[in-house]
Protein backbone atom coordinates (compact mmCIF):
# COMPACT_ATOMS: atom_id res chain seq x y z
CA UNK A 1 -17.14 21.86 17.01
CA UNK A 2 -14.30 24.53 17.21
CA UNK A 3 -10.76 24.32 15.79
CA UNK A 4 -8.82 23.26 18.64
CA UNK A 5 -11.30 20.02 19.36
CA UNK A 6 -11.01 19.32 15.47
CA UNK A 7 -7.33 19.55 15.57
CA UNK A 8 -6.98 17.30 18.45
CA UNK A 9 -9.13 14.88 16.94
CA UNK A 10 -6.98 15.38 13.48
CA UNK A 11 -3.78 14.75 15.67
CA UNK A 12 -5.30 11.45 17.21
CA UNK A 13 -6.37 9.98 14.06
CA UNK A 14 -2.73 10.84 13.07
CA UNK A 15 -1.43 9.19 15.78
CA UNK A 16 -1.97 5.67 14.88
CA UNK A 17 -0.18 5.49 11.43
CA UNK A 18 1.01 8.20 9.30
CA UNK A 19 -2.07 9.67 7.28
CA UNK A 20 -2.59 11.09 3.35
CA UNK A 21 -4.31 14.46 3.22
CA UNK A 22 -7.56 13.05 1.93
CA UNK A 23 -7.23 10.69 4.69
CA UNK A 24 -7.51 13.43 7.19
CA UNK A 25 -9.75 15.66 5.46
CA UNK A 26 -12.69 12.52 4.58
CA UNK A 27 -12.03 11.89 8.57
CA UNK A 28 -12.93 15.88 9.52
CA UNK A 29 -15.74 15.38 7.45
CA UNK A 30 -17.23 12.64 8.85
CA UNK A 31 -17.49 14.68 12.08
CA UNK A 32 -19.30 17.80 10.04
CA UNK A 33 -16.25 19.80 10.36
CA UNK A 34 -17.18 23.05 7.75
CA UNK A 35 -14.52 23.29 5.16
CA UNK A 36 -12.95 26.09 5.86
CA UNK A 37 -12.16 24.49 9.31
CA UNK A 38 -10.88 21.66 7.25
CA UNK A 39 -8.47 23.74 5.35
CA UNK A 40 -7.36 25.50 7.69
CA UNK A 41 -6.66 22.20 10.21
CA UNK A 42 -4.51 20.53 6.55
CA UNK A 43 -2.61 23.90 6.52
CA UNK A 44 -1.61 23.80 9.79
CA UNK A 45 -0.48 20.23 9.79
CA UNK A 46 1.34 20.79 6.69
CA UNK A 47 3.17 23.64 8.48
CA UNK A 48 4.49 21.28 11.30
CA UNK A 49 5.43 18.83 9.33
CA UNK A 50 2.69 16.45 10.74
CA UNK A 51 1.01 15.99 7.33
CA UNK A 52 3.07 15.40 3.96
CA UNK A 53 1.43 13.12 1.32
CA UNK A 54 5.12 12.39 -0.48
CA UNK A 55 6.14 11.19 2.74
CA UNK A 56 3.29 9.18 3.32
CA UNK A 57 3.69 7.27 -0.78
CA UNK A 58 6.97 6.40 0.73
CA UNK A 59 5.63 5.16 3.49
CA UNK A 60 2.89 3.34 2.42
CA UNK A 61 5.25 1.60 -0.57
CA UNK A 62 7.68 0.53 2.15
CA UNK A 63 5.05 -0.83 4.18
CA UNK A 64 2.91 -2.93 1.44
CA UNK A 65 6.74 -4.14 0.16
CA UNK A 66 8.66 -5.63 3.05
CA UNK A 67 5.78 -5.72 6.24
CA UNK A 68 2.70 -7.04 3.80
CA UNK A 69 4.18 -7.88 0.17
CA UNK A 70 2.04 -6.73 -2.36
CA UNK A 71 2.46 -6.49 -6.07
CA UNK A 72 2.79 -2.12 -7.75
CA UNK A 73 -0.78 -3.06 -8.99
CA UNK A 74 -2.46 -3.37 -5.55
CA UNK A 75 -0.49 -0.31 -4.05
CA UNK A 76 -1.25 2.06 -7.05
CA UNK A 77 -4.53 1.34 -6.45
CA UNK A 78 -4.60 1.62 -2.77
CA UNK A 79 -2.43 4.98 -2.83
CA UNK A 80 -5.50 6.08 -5.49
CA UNK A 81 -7.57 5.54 -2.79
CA UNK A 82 -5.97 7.64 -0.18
CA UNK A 83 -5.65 10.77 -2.93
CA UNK A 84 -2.46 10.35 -3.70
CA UNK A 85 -2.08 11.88 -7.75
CA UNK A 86 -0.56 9.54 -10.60
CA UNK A 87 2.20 12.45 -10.28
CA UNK A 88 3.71 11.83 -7.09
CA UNK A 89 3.07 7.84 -7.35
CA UNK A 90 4.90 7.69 -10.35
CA UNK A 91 7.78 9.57 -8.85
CA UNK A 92 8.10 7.93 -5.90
CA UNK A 93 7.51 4.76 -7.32
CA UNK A 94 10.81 5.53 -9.46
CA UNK A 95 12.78 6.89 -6.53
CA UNK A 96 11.58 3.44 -4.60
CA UNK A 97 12.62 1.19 -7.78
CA UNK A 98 14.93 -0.82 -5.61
CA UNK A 99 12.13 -2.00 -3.92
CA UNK A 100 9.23 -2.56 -6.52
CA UNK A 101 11.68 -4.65 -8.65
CA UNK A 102 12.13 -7.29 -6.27
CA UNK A 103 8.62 -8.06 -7.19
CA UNK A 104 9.87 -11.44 -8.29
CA UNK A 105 11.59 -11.88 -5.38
CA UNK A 106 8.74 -10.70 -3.13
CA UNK A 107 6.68 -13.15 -4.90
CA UNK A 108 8.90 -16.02 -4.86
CA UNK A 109 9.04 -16.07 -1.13
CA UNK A 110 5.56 -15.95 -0.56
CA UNK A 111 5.12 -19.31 -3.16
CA UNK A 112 7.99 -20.92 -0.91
CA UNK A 113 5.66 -20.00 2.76
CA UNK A 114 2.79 -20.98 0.73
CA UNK A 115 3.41 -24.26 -1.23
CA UNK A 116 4.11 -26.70 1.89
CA UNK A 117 0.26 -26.53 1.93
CA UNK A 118 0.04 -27.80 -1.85
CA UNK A 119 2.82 -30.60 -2.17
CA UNK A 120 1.29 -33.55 -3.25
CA UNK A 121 -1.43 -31.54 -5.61
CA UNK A 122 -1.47 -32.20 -9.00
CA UNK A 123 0.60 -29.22 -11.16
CA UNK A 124 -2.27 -27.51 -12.35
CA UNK A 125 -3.85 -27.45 -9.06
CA UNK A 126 -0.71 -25.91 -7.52
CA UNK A 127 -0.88 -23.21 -9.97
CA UNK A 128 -4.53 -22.05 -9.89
CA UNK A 129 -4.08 -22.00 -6.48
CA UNK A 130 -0.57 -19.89 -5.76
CA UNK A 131 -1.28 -17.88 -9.05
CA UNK A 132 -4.71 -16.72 -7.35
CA UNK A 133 -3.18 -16.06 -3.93
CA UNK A 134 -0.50 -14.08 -5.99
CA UNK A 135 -2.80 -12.08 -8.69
CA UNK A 136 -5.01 -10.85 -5.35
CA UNK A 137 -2.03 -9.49 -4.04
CA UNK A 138 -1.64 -7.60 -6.74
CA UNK A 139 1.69 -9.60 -8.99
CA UNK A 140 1.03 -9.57 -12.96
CA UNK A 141 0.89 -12.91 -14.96
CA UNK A 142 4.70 -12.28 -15.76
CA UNK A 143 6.28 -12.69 -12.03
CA UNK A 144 3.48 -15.19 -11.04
CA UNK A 145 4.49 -17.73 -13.65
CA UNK A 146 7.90 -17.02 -12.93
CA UNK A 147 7.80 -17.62 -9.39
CA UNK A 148 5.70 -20.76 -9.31
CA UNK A 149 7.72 -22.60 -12.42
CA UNK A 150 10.81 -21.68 -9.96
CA UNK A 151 9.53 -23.60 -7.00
CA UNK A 152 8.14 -26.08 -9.13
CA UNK A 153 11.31 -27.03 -10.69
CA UNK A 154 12.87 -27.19 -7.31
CA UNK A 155 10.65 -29.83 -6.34
């Protein structure tokens, strides 16, 4: 394939959510783009502002915060995943503090949508159940325990 068709096809996978470099370049590989064709297609999305992996953390934290709450465990892991470096995570992670540390807060409304379902269960029923939903979405032991004795004691 030549540049232009890549590029297009870099632009359309772009298109649909905002996109981490490794993102774009496992997607050009996946259609045997060479990798000098692949470099040169990140450059020039770079240039125009199209591609920008800090941009993309902050992004991705806001999104897996407020639209999908999810716990800093889950979305270090996730932003590993998409090649984002410990580096920029970290920093962004600080510069988005305001949002990672209403964890407790994140996870205390998801215990209120989710214990209607459980009233009536015996306490340690209620627990292994919301402290599972919780830990696979990523919440330490800390802010699950926190957040379930909360709504617990309410009741």
């Amino acid at each position: 394939m030549d540049f232009d068709r890549l590029y297009e096809k870099a632009l359309k996978f772009l298109s649909f959510r905002p996109r981490s470099e490794k993102e774009i370049r496992d997607n050009l590989k996946k259609k045997k783009a060479p990798d000098s064709t692949v470099d040169l297609i990140i450059k020039k999305l770079r240039d125009q502002k199209f591609l920008n992996d800090k941009e993309f953390t902050k992004w991705w934290i806001e999104q897996r915060t407020i639209v999908k709450p999810t716990g800093v465990r889950i979305i270090r892991i996730e932003l590993q995943r998409k090649g984002i470096d410990k580096e920029m995570m970290q920093e962004v992670l600080e510069d988005s503090s305001d949002i990672v540390h209403n964890e407790l807060d994140m996870a205390r409304n998801l215990v209120a949508r989710k214990f209607k379902k459980y009233k009536g269960m015996e306490r340690q029923e209620v627990y292994r159940k919301l402290g599972g939903f919780l830990s696979r979405r990523g919440f330490d032991y800390d802010t699950i325990k926190k957040a379930i004795d909360e709504i617990l004691r309410k009741e």
